[in-house]
N, C-alpha and C. Protein backbone atom coordinates (compact mmCIF):
# COMPACT_ATOMS: atom_id res chain seq x y z
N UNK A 1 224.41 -97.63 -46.65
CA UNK A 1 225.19 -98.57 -47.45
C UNK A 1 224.23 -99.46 -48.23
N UNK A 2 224.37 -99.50 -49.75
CA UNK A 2 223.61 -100.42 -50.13
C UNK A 2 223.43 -102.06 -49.93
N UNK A 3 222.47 -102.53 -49.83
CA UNK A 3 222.06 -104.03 -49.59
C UNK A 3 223.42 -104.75 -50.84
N UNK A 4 223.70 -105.84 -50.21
CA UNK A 4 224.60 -106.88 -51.14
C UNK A 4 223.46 -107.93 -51.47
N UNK A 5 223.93 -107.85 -52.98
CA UNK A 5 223.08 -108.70 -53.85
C UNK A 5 223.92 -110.09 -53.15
N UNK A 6 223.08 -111.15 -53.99
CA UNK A 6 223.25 -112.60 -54.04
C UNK A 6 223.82 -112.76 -55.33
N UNK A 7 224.89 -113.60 -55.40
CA UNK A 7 225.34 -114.31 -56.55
C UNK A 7 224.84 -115.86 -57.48
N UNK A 8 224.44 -115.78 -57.50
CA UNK A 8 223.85 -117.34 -58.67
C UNK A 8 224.27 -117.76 -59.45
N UNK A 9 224.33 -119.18 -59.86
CA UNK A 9 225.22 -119.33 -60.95
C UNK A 9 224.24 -120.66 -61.46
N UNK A 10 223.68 -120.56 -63.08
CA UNK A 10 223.27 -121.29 -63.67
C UNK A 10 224.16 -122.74 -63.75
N UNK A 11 223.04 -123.73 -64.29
CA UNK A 11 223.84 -124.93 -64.33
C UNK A 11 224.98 -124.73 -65.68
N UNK A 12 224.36 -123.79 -66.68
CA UNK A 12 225.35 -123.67 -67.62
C UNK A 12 226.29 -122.90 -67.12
N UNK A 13 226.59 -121.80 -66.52
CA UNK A 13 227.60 -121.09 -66.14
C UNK A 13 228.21 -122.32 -65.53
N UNK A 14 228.81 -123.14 -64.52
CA UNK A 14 229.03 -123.73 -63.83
C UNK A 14 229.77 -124.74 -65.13
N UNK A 15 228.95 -125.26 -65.71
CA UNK A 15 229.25 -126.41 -66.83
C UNK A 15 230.56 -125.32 -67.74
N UNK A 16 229.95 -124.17 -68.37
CA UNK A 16 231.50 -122.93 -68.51
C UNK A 16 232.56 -123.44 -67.53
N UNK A 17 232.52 -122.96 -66.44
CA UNK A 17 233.51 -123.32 -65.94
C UNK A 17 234.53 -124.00 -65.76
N UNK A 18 233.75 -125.22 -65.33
CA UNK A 18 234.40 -126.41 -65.34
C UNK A 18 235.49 -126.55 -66.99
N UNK A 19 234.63 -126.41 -68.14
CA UNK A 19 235.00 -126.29 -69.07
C UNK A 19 236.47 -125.46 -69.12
N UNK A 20 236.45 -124.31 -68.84
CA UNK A 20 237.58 -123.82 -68.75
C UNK A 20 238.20 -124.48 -67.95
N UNK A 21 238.20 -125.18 -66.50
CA UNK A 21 239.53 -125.20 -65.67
C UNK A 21 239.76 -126.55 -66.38
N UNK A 22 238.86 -127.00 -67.19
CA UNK A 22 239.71 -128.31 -67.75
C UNK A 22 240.20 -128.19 -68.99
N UNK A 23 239.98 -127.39 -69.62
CA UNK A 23 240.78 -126.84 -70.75
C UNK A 23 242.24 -126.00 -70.42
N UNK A 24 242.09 -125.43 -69.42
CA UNK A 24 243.54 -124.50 -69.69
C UNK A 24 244.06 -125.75 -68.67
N UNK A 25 244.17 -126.71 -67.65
CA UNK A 25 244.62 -127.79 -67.05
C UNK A 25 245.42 -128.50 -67.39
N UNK A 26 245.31 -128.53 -68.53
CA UNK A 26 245.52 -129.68 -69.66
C UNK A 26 247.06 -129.27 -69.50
N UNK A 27 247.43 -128.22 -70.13
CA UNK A 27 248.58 -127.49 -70.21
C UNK A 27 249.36 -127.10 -68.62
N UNK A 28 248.50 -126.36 -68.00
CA UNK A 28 249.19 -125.67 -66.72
C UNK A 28 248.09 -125.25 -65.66
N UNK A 29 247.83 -126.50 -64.69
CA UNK A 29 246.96 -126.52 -63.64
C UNK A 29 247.23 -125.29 -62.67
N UNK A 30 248.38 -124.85 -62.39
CA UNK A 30 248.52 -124.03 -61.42
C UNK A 30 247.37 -122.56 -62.30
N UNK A 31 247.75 -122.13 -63.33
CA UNK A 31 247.51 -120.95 -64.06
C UNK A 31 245.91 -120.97 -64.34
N UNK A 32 244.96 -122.62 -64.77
CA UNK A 32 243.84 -122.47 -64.27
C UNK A 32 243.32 -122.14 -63.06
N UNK A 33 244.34 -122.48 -62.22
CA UNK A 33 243.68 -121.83 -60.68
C UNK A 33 243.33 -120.87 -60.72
N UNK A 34 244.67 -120.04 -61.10
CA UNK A 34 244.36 -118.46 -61.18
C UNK A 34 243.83 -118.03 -61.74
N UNK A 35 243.04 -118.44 -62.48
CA UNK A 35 242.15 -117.69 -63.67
C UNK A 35 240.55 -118.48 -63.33
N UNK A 36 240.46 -118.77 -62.43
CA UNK A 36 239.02 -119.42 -61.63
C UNK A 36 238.84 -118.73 -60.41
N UNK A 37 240.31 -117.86 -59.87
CA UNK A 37 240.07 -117.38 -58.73
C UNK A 37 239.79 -116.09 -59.02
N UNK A 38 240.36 -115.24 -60.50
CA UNK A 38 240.28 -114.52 -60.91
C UNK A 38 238.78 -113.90 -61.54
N UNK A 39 238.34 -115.24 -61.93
CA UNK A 39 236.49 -115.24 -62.38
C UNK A 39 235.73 -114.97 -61.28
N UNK A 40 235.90 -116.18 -60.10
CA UNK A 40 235.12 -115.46 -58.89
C UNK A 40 235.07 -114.87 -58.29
N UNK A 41 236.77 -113.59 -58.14
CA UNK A 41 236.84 -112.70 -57.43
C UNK A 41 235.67 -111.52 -58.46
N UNK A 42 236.30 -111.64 -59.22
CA UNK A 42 235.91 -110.58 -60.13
C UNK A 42 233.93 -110.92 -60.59
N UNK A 43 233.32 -111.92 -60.19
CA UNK A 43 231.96 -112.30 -60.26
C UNK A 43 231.65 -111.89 -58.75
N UNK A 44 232.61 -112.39 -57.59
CA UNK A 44 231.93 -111.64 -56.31
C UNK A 44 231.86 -110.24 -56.68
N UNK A 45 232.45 -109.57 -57.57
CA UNK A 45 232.59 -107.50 -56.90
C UNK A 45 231.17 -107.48 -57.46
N UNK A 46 230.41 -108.42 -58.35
CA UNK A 46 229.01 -107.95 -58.64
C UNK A 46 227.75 -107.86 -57.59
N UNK A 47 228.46 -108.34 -56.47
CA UNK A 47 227.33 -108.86 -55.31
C UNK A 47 227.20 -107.05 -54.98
N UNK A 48 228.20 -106.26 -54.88
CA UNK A 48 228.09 -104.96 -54.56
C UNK A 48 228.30 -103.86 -55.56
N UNK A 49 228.08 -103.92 -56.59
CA UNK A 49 227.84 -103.69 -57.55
C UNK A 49 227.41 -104.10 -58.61
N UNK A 50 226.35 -104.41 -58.67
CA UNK A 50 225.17 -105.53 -59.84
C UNK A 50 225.34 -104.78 -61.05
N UNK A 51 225.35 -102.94 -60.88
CA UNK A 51 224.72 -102.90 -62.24
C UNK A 51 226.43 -102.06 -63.14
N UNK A 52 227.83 -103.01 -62.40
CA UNK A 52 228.88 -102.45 -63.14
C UNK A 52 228.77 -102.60 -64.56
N UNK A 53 228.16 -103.99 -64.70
CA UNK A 53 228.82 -104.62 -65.87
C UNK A 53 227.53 -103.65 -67.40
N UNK A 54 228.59 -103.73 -68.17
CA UNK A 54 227.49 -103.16 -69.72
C UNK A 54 226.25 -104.16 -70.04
N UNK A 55 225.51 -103.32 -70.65
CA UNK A 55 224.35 -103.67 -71.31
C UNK A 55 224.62 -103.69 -72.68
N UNK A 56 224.21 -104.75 -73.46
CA UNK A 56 225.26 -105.01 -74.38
C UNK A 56 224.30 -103.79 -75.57
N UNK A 57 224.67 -103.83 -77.25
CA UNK A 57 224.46 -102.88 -77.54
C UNK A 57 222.87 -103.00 -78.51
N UNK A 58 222.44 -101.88 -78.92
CA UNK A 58 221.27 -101.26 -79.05
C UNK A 58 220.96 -102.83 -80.47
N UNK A 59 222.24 -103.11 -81.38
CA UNK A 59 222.08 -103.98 -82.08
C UNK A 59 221.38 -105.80 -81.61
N UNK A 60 221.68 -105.62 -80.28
CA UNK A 60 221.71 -106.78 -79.83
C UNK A 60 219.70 -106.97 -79.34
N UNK A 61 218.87 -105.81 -79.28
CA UNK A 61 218.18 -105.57 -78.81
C UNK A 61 217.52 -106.25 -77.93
N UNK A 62 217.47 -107.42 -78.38
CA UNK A 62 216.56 -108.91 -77.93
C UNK A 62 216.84 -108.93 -76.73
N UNK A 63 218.62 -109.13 -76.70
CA UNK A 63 219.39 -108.90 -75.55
C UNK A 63 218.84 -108.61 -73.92
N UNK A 64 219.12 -107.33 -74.71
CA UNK A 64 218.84 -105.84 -74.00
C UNK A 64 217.17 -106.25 -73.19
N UNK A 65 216.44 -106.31 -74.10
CA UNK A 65 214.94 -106.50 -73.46
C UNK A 65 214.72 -107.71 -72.38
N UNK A 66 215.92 -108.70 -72.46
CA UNK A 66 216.19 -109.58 -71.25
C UNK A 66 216.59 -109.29 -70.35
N UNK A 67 217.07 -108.14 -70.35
CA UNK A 67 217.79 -107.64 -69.15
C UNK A 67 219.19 -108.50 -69.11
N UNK A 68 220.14 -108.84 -70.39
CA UNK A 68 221.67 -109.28 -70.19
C UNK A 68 222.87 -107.93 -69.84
N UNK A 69 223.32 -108.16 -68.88
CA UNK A 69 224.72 -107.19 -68.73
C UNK A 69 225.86 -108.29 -68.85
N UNK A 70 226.68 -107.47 -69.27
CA UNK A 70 228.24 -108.55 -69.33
C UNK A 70 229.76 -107.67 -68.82
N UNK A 71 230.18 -108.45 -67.97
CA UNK A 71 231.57 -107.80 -67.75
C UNK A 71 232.48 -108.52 -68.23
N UNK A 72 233.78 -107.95 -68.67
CA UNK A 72 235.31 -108.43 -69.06
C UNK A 72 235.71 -108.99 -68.50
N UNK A 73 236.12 -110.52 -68.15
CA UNK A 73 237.60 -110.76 -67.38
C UNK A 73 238.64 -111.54 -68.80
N UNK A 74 239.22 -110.66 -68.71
CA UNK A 74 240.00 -111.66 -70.26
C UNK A 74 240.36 -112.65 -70.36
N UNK A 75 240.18 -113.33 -71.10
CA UNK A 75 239.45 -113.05 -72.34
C UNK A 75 238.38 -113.66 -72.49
N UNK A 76 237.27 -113.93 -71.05
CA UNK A 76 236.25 -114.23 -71.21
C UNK A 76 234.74 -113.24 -71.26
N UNK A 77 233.94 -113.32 -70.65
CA UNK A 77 232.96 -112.72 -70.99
C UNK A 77 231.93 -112.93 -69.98
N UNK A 78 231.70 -112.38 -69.13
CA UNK A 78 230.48 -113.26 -68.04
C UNK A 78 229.28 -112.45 -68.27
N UNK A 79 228.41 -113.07 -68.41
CA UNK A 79 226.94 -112.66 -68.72
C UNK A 79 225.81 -112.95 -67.96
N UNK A 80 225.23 -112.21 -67.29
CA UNK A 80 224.42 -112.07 -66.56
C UNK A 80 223.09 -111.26 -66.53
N UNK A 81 222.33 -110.96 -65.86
CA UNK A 81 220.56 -110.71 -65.16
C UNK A 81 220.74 -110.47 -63.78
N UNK A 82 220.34 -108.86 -63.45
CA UNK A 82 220.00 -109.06 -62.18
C UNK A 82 218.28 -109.12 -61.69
N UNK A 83 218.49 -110.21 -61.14
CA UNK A 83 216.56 -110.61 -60.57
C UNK A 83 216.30 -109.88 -59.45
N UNK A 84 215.61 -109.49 -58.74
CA UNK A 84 215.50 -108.70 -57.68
C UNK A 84 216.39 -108.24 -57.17
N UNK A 85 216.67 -109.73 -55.80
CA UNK A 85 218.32 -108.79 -55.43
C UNK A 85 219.53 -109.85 -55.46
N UNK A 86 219.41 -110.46 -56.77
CA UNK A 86 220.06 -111.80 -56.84
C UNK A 86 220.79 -111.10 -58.17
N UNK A 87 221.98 -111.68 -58.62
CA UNK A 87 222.96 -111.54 -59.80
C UNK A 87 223.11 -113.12 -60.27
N UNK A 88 222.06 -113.08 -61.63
CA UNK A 88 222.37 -114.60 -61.87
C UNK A 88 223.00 -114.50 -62.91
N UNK A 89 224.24 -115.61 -62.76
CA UNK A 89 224.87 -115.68 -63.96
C UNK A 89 224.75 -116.98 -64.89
N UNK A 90 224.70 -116.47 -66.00
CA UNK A 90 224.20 -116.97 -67.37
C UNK A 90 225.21 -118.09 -67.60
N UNK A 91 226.10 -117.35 -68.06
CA UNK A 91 227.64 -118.13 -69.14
C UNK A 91 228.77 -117.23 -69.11
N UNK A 92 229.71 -117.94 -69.01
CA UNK A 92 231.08 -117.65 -69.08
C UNK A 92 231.52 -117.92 -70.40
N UNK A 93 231.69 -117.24 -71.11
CA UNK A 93 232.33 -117.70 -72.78
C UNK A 93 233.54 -116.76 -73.01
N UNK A 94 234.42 -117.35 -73.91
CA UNK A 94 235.11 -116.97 -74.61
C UNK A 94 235.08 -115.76 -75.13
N UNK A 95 235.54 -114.65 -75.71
CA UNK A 95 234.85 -113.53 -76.32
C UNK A 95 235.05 -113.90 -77.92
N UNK A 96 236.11 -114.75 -78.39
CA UNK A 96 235.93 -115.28 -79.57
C UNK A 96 234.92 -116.28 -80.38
N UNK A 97 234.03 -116.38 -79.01
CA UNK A 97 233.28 -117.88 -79.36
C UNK A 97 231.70 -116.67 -80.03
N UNK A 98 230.67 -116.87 -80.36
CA UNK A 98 229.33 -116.61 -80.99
C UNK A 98 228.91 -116.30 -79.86
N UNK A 99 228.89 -115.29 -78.88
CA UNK A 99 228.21 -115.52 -77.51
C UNK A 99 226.57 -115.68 -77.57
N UNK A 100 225.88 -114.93 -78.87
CA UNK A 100 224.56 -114.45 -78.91
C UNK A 100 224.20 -115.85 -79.51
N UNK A 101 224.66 -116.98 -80.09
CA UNK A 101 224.34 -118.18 -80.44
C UNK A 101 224.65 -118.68 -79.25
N UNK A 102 225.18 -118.78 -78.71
CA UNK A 102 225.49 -119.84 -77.33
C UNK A 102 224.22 -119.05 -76.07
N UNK A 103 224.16 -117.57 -76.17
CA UNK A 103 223.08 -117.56 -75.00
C UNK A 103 221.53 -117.48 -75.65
N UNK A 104 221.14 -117.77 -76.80
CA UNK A 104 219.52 -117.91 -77.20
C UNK A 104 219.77 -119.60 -77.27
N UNK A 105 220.70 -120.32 -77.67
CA UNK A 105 220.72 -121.82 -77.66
C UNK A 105 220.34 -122.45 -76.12
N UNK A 106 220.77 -121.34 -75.17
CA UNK A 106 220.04 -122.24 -73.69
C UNK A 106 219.02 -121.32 -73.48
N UNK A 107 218.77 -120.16 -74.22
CA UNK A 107 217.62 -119.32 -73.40
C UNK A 107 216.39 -120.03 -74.22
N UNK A 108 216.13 -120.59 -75.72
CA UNK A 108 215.42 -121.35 -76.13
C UNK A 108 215.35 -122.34 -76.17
């Protein structure tokens, strides 16, 4: 059985977060729940499977040479690095938002 990675979560992922449960809150606290429980269920399945999520594409290259993968939870976007045997996550964004401006703005 393979080893279970570790999950990590940057101070910006975290600051994402929050961001979302206080944005969709605003409107309907119960439905942010579910969509925070929905992020971390769906961010735990990476602990046993690190390398589900895509590698984004050949255009993105820079990307790619960082070692970023990203999985779907709609309609966000979680972006991540796996470090040895750790899954750190980057940012949680929007898929409408600039993601490649929002992740070189904290990676520089």
């Amino acid at each position: 059985m393979p080893r279970r990675s570790r999950v990590k979560y940057t101070p910006a992922a975290v600051d994402d977060m929050d961001e979302i449960f206080s944005y969709i809150s605003k409107d309907n606290a119960a439905a942010a729940e579910a969509l925070l429980d929905k992020l971390n269920d769906d961010i735990g399945n990476l602990a046993e499977f690190p390398n589900m999520g895509s590698v984004l594409s050949e255009d993105e290259f820079t990307l790619v040479n960082r070692g970023y993968r990203f999985i779907v939870i709609h309609p966000y976007l979680v972006f991540y690095r796996i470090i040895k045997n750790t899954v750190v996550i980057h940012r949680i964004l929007h898929s409408r938002r600039d993601y490649i401006r929002e992740l070189f703005t904290i990676e520089e």
